[in-house]
Protein backbone atom coordinates (compact mmCIF):
# COMPACT_ATOMS: atom_id res chain seq x y z
CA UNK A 1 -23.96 21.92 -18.39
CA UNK A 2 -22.05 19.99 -21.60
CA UNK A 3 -19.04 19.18 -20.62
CA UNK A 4 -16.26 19.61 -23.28
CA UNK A 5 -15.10 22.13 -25.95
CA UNK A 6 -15.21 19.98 -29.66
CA UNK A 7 -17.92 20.31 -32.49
CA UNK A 8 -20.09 17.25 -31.03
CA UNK A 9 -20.52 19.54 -27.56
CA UNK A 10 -21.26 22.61 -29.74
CA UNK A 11 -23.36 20.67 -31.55
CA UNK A 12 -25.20 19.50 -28.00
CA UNK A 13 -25.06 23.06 -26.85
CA UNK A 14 -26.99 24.15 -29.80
CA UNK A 15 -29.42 21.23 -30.06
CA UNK A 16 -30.47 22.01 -25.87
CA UNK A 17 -30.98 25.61 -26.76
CA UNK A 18 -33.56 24.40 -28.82
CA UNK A 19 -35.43 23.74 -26.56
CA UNK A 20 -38.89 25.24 -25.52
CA UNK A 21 -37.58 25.59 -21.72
CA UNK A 22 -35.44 27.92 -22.98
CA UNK A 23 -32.47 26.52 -20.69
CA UNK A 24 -29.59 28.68 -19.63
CA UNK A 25 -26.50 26.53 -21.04
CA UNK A 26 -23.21 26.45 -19.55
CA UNK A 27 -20.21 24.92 -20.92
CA UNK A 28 -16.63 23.62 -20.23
CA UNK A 29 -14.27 24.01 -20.94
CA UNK A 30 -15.93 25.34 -24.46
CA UNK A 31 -14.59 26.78 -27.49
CA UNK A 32 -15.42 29.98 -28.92
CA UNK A 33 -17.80 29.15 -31.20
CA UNK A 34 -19.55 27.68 -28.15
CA UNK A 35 -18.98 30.88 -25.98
CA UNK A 36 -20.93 32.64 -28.66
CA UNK A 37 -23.86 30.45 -27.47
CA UNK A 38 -23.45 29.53 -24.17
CA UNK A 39 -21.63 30.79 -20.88
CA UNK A 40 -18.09 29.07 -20.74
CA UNK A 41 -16.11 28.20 -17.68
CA UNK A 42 -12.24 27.30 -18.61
CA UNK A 43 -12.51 23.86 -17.07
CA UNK A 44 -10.67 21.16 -18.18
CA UNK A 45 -12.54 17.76 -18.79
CA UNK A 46 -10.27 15.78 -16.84
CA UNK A 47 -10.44 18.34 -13.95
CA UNK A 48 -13.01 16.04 -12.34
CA UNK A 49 -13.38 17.97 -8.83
CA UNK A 50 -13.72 21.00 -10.56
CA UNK A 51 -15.87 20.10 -12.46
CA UNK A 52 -18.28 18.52 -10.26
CA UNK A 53 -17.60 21.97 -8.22
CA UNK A 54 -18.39 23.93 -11.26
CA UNK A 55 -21.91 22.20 -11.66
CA UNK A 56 -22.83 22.74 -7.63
CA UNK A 57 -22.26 25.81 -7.89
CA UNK A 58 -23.90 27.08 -10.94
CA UNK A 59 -27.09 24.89 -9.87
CA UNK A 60 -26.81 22.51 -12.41
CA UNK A 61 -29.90 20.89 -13.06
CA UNK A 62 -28.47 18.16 -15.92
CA UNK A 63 -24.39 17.55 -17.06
CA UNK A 64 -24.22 15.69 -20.33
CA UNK A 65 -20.56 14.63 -21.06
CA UNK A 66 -19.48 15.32 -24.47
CA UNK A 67 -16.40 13.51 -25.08
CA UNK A 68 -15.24 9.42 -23.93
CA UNK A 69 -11.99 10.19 -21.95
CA UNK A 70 -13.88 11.72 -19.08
CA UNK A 71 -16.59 9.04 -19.09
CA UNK A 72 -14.03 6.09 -19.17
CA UNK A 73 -12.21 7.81 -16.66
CA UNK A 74 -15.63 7.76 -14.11
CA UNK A 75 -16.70 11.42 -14.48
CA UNK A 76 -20.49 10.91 -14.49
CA UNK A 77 -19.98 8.86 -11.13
CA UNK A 78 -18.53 12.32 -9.33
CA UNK A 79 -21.53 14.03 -10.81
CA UNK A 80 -23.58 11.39 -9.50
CA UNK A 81 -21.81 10.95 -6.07
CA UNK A 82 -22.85 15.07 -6.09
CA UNK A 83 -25.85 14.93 -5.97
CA UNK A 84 -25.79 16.28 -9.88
CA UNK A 85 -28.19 14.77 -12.18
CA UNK A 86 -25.93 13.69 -15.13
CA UNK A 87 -26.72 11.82 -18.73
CA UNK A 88 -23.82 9.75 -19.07
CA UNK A 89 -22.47 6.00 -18.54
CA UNK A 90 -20.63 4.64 -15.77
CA UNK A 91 -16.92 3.83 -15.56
CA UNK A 92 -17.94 0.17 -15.53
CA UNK A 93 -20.31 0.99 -18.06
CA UNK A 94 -18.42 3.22 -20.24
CA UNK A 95 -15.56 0.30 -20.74
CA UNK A 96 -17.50 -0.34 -24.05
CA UNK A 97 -15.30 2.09 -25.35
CA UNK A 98 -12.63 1.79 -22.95
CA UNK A 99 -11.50 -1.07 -23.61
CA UNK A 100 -12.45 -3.40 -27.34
CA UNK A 101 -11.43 -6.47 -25.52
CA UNK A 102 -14.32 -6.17 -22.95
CA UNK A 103 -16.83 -4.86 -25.53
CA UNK A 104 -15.99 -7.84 -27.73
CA UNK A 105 -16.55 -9.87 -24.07
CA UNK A 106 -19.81 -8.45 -23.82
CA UNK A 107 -20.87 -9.35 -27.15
CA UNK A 108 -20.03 -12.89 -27.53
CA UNK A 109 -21.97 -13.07 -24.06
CA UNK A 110 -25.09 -11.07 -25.98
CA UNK A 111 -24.93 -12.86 -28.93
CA UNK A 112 -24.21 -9.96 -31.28
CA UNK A 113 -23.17 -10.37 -34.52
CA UNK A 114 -19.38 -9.10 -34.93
CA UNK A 115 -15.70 -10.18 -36.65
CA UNK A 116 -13.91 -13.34 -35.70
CA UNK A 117 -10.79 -11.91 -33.68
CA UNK A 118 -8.49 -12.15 -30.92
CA UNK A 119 -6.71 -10.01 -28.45
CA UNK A 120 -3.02 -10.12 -28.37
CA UNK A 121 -0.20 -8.39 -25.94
CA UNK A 122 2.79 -8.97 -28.06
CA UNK A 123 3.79 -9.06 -31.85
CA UNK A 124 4.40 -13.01 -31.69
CA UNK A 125 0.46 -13.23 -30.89
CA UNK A 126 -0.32 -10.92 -32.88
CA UNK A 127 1.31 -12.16 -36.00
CA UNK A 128 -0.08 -15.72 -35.38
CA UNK A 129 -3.89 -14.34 -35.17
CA UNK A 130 -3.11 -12.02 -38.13
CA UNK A 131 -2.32 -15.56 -40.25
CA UNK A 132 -5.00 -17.35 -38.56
CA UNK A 133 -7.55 -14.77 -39.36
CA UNK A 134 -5.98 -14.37 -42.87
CA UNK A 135 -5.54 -10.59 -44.22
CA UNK A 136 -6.78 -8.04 -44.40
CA UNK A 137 -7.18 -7.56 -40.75
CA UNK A 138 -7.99 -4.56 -38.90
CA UNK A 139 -5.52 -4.17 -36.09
CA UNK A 140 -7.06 -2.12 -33.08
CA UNK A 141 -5.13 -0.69 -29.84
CA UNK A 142 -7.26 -1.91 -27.11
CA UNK A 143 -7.83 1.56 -25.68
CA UNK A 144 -8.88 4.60 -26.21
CA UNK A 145 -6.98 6.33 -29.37
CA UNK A 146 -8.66 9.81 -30.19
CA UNK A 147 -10.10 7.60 -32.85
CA UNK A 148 -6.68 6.75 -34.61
CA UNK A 149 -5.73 3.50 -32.67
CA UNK A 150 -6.80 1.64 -35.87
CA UNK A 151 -4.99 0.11 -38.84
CA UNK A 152 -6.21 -1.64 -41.66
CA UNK A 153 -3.99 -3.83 -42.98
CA UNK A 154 -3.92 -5.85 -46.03
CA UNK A 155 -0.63 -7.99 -46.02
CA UNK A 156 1.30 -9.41 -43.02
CA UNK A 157 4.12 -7.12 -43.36
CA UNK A 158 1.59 -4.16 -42.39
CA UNK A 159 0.08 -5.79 -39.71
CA UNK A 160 3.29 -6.25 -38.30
CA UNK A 161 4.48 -2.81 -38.64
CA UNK A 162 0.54 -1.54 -36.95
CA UNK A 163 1.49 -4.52 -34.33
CA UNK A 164 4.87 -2.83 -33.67
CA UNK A 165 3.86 0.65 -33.77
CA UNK A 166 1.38 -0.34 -30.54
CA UNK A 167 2.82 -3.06 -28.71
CA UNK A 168 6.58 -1.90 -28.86
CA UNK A 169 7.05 1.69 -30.03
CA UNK A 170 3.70 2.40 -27.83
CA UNK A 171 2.94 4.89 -30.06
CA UNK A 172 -0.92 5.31 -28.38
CA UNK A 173 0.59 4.33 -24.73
CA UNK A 174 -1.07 2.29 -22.40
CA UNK A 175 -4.60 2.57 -24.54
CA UNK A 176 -1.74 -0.09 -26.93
CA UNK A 177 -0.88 -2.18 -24.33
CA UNK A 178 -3.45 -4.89 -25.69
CA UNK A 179 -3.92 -5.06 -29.46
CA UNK A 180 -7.53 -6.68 -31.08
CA UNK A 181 -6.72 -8.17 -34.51
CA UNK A 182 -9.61 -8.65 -36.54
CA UNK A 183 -10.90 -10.33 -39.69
CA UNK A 184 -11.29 -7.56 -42.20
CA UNK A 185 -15.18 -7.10 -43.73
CA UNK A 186 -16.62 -5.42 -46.53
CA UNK A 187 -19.17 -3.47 -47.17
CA UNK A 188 -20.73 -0.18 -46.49
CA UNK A 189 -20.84 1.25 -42.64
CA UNK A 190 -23.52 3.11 -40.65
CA UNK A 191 -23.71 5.07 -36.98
CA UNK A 192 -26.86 3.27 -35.16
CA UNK A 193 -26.77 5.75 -31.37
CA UNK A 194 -29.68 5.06 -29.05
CA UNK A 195 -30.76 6.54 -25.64
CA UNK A 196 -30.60 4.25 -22.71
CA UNK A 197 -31.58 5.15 -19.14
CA UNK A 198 -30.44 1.47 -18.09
CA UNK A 199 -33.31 -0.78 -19.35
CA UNK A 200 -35.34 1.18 -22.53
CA UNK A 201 -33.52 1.87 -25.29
CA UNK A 202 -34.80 4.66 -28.47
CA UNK A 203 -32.79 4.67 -32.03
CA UNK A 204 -31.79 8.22 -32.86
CA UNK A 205 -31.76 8.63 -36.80
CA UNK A 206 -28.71 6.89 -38.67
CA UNK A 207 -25.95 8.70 -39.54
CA UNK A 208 -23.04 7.65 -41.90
CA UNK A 209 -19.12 8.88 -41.11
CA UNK A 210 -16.09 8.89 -43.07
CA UNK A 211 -13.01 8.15 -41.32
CA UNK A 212 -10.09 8.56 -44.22
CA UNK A 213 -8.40 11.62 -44.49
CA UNK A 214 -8.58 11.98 -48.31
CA UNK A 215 -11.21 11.84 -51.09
CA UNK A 216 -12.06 8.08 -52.12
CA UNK A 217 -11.74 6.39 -48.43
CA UNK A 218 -7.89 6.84 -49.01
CA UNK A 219 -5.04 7.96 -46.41
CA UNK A 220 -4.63 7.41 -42.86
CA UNK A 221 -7.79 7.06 -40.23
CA UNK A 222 -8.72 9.99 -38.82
CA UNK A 223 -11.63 11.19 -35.50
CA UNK A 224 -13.74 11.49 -38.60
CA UNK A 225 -13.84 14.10 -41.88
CA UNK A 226 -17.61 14.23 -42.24
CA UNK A 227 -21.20 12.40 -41.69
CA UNK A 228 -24.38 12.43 -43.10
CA UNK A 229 -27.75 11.96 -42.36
CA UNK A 230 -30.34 9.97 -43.42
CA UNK A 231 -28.28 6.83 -45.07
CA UNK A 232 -30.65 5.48 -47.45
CA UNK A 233 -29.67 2.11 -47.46
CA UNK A 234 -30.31 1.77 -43.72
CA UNK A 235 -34.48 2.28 -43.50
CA UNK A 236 -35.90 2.45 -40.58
CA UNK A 237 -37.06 -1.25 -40.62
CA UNK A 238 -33.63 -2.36 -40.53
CA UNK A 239 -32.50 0.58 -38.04
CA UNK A 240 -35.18 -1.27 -35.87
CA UNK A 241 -34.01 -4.75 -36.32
CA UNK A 242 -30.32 -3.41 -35.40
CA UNK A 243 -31.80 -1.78 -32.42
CA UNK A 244 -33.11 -5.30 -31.41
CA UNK A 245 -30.32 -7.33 -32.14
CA UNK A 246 -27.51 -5.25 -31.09
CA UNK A 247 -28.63 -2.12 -28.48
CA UNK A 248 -31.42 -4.10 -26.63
CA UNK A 249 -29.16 -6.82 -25.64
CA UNK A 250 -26.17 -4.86 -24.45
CA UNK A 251 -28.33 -3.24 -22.18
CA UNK A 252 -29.17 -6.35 -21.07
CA UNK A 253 -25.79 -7.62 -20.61
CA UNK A 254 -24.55 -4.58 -19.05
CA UNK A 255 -27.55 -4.70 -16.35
CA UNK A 256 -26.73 -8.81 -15.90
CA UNK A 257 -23.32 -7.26 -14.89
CA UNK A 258 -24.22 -4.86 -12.53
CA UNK A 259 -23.28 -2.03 -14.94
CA UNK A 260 -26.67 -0.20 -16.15
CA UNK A 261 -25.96 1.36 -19.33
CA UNK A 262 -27.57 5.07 -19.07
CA UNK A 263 -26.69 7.44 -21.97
CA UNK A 264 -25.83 6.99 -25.78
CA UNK A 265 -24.98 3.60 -27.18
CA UNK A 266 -23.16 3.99 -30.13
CA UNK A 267 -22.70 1.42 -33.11
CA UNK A 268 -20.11 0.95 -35.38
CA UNK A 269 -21.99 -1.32 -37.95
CA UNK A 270 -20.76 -2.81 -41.04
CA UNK A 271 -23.57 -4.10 -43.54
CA UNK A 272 -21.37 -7.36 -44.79
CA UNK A 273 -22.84 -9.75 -47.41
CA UNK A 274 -23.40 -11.99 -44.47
CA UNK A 275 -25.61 -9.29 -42.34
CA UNK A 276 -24.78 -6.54 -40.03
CA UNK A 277 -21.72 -6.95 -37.72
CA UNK A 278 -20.77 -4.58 -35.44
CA UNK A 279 -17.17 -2.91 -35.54
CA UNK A 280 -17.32 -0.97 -31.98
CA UNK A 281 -19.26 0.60 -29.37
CA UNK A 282 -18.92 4.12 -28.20
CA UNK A 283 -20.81 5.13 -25.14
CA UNK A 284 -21.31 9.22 -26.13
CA UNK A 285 -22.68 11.24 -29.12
CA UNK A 286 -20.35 10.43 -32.09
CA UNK A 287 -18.09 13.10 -34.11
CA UNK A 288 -19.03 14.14 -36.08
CA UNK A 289 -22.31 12.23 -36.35
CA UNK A 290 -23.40 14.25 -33.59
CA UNK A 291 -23.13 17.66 -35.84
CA UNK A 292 -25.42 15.35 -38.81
CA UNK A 293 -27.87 14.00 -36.32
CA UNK A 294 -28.50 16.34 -34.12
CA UNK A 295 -29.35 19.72 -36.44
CA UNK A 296 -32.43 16.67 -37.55
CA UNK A 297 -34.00 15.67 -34.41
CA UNK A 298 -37.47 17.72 -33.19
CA UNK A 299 -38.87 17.86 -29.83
CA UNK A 300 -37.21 18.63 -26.73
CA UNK A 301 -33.35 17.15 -26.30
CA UNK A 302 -33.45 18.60 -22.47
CA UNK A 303 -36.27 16.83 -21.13
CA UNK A 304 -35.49 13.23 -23.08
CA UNK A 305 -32.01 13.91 -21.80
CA UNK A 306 -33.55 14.46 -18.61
CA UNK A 307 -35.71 11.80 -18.91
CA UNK A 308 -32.59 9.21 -19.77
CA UNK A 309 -30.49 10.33 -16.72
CA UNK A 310 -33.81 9.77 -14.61
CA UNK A 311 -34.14 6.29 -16.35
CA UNK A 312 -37.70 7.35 -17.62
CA UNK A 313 -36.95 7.45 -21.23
CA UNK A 314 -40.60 7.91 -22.93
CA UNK A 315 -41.43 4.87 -25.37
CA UNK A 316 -41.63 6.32 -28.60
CA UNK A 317 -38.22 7.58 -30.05
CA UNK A 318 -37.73 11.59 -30.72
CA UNK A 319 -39.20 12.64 -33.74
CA UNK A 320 -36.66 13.20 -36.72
CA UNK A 321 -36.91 16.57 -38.85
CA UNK A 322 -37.57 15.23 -42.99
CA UNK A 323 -34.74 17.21 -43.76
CA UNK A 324 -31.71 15.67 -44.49
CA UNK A 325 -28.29 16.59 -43.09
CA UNK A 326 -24.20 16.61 -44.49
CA UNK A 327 -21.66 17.83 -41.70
CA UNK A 328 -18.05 18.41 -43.36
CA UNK A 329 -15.62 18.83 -41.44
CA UNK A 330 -12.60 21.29 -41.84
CA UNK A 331 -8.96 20.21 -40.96
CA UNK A 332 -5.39 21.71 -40.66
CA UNK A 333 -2.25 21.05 -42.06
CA UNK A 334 -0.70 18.02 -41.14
CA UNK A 335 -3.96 16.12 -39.88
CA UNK A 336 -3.72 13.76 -38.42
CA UNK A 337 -0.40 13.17 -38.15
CA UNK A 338 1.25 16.31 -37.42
CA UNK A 339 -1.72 19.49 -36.83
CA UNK A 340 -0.13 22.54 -37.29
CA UNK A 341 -2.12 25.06 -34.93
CA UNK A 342 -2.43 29.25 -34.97
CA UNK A 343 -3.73 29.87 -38.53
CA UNK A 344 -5.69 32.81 -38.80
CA UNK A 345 -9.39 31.74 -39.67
CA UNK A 346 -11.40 33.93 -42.35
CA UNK A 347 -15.00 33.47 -43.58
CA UNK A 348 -16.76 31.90 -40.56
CA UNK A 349 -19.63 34.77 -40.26
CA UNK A 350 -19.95 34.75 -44.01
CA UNK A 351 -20.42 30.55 -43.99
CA UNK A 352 -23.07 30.69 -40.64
CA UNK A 353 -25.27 32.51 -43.29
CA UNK A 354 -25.57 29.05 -45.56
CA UNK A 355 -24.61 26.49 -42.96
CA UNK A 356 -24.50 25.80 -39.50
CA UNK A 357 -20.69 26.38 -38.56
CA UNK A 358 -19.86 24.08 -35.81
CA UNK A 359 -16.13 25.47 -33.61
CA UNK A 360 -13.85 22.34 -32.61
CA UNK A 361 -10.27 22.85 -32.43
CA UNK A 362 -10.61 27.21 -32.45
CA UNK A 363 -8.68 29.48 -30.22
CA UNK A 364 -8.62 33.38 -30.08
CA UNK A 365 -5.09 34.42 -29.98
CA UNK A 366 -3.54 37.49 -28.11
CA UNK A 367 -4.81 39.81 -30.68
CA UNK A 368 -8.33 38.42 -30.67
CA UNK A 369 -7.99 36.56 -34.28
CA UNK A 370 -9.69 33.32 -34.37
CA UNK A 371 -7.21 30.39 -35.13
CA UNK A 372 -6.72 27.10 -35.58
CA UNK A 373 -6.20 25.19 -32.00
CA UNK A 374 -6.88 21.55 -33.20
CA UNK A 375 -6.65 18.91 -35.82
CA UNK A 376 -10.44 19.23 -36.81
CA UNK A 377 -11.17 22.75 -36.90
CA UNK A 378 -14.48 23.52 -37.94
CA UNK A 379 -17.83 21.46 -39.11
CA UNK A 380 -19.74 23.17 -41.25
CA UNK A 381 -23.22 21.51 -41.62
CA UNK A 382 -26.15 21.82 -44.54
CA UNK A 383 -29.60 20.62 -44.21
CA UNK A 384 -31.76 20.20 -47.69
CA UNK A 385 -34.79 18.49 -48.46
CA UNK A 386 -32.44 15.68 -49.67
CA UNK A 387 -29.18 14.89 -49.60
CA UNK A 388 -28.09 16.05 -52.53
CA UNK A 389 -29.15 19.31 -51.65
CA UNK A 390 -27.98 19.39 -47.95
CA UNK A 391 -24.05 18.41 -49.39
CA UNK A 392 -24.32 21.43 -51.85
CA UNK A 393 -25.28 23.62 -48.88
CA UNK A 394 -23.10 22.37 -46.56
CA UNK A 395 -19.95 22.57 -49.32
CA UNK A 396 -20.99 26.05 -50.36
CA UNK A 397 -20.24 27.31 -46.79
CA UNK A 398 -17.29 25.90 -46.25
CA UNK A 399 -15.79 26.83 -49.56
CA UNK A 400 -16.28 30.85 -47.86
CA UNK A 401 -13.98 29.81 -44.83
CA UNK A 402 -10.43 29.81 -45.35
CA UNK A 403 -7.15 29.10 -43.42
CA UNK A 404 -3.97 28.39 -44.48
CA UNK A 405 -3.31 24.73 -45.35
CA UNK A 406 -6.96 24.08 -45.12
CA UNK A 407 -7.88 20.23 -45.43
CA UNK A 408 -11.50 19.01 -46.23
CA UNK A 409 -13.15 16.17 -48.31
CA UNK A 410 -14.90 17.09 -51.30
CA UNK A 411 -16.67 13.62 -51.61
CA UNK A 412 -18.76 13.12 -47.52
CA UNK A 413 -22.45 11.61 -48.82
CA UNK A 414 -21.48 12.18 -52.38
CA UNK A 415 -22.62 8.31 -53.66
CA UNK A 416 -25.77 8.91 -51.59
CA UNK A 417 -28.32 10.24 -54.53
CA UNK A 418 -31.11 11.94 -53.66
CA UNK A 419 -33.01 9.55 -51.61
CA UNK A 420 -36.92 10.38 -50.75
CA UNK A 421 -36.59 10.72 -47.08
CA UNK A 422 -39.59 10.00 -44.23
CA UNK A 423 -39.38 11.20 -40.84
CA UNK A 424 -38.87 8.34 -38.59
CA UNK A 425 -41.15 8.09 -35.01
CA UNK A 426 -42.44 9.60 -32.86
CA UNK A 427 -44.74 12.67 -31.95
C-alpha cells in the first residue's frame, strides 16, 4: 500500500509494479493518474485509524508512506503498533524533517558539515543572528512548510520582512513558531537519498531539483519545478564519500538516541567552495526527485523495500539503469502563491506516448473531465541515453499537454551537457 495521492507516490506506485512479484498495489488516498495503475481507497493521509484499518483489511503485506506530514505526525508507528509491516521513519525519527532545529541538533552532535546558524523565536533574535551571520541568509520556519517555509534573503530589510511573515503574521502557523537563520552559501546543490533499515545505509542515484518558480533560479521557492538525474558533477566517488560523512553518521546518531532511522534519508547538499554542507534532511522520497530517480533504478523496489522495513537491507546498493532521467513538472496559475484549481486538462494520453506522465494535483470533475486539483499538476518525465536527450523527451511531452494558465520551466538540467553516464552498483 503507498500511502498518498502526489507525483512522488505515483511515481512509487509505478516503480513497485515493476516488480517481478508482480504485486497487487493499493493506494490512498491516490489520484487518478494513480487509479489508472493501482486500486485506490479515498483515504485521507492524516486519517491515521483508517488507514491502519485500510491496510488490515486489504492484507497488507508492506505500507510505504509517500509524503512527510503523516510520518512527522507518527503514522508508520500505527502501522507498526498493527502488526503492518511498514517502510517508513518514526515520529522521533522523522523530526529530521519535522523540525530544522533538531536536525541541525543532530548534526553538530554527528559532526556533519552544515551552515553556521541559529534558531530564533522572535524578530529581535532574529534580526541580531541575521547581522551576526551577515547577509545573505536563508531564513527557514522551523517546521514543516509544504516546502515554501524558506526565504532567501539578501539585505536585512528582507530578512526582516521573511522574519515577520513567520514569527508574527504566522503565515506557515505553528511549523513558524521557531525560525532557523542561516549563513547563505554558494554553489551548486544535489539530492543524496539512501535506504536505512536502522543501521545499513545504500545511496540511491543523485538527483538534482530546482526549487524557483521561473526560468534562471528566479521567483519565489516552490515544492520543486523539476529534477534530474544523473548530476554529473556529483560521481559516484563523491556520492560515496557524502554517504560516509553525512548518511552513515545520522544513523548513528539517531540509533545513540533511541530513534533508529528506517526508511529514506534525504540530503539537501550544497557543493560550497569549502566542501559539501548539508542544507536539510527529509526522511521520505523527494518531489520531485522521486519521479527522476525512480523511472532509473533496476531490480526489485518491493523486496529492498521489504528488506529496509525488516532492517535487512542487502549490502550492495540497487543497481541504477545507464539511462539518464529529466522530470518537469507542470504547474497552475498562481503557483505557489495563489493555485487556481478546475482547469480542464488536454493532451495527457498523447504526452504518456513520449514520456512518463506522472498525476499530482488532478481531479475528475462532475462531468468526468480531468482538472487541475493542485499547485503542481503533472510531472512529465523523459529518459535518454544522456541528458541532453532525456530533457528533449521529457519537454516534447509536456509541450502536448495543455491547461489554461499552464506554468512550467523551460530550463530543469539545461546547463547539464551531455555527460557520459555509468551505472552505479550493484547486481
Amino acid at each position: 500500500m503507498v500511502v498518498g495521492g502526489g507525483g512522488r507516490e505515483h511515481a512509487l506506485v509505478r516503480a513497485l509494479r515493476r516488480s517481478p512479484s508482480e504485486p497487487h498495489v493499493i493506494a490512498a488516498p491516490g489520484n487518478p493518474g494513480i487509479a489508472a495503475d493501482a486500486e485506490t481507497h479515498p483515504v485521507g493521509v492524516d486519517d491515521h485509524q483508517a488507514l491502519v484499518a485500510l491496510a488490515r483489511e486489504r492484507a497488507v503485506d508492506l505500507a510505504v508512506v509517500g509524503p512527510e506530514a503523516p510520518l512527522v505526525a507518527g503514522l508508520a508507528d500505527a502501522f507498526r503498533a498493527a502488526g503492518v509491516r511498514c517502510f517508513g521513519p518514526s515520529r522521533s525519527a522523522a523530526r529530521l524533517e519535522g523540525s530544522k532545529a533538531f536536525a541541525k541538533d543532530v548534526m553538530a552532535a554527528a559532526g556533519i558539515p552544515t551552515a553556521r546558524h541559529r534558531t530564533v523565536r522572535n524578530v529581535a533574535e532574529g534580526l541580531r543572528a541575521v547581522r551576526a551571520l551577515g547577509p545573505p541568509v536563508a531564513v527557514k520556519a522551523d517546521g514543516l512548510a509544504a516546502g515554501k517555509g524558506v526565504v532567501v534573503a539578501t539585505t536585512v530589510a528582507e530578512a526582516r520582512e521573511a522574519l515577520e511573515a513567520c514569527l508574527v503574521a504566522r503565515a506557515h502557523g505553528e511549523a513558524g513558531a521557531a525560525v532557523v537563520v542561516e549563513e547563505g552559501l554558494a554553489g551548486p546543490e544535489v539530492s543524496l537519498l539512501a535506504l536505512s533499515d536502522g543501521a545499513e545505509v545504500l545511496g540511491l542515484p543523485a538527483a538534482r531539483d530546482y526549487k524557483r518558480a521561473r526560468d534562471g533560479d528566479m521567483g519565489p521557492n516552490t515544492g520543486g519545478m523539476g529534477a534530474v538525474s544523473p548530476v554529473p558533477d556529483v560521481p559516484d566517488e563523491l556520492a560515496e564519500r557524502l554517504l560516509d560523512e553525512v548518511h552513515r553518521p545520522v544513523v548513528v546518531e539517531m540509533a545513540r538516541r533511541g530513534a533508529p532511522f528506517t526508511g529514506v534519508l534525504y540530503a539537501g547538499l550544497m557543493l560550497t567552495a569549502d566542501g559539501p554542507r548539508v542544507l536539510e534532511f527529509n526522511v521520505r522520497f523527494g518531489d520531485p526527485e522521486a519521479q527522476a530517480v525512480l523511472p532509473r533504478l533496476g531490480g526489485d523496489l518491493v523486496d529492498l523495500l521489504a528488506a529496509g522495513a525488516d532492517g535487512c537491507l542487502p549490502e550492495r546498493p540497487p543497481r541504477a539503469l545507464p539511462e539518464a532521467c529529466v522530470a518537469v513538472v507542470m504547474a497552475c496559475a498562481g503557483y505557489p502563491v495563489r493555485p487556481r484549481l478546475g482547469d480542464v486538462i488536454q493532451g495527457v494520453e498523447e504526452a504518456a506516448r513520449l514520456g512518463e506522465v506522472l498525476h499530482a494535483g488532478t481531479a475528475l470533475d462532475d462531468a468526468g473531465r480531468l482538472v487541475t486539483a493542485g499547485g503542481r499538476v503533472l510531472a512529465v518525465a523523459g529518459l535518454g541515453p544522456g541528458v541532453l536527450e532525456a530533457r528533449q523527451r521529457a519537454y516534447a511531452a509536456a509541450d502536448l499537454i495543455h491547461f489554461r494558465g499552464r506554468r512550467m520551466r523551460r530550463d530543469i538540467a539545461a546547463r547539464l551537457g551531455r555527460p557520459v553516464l555509468a551505472a552505479r552498483g550493484g547486481a
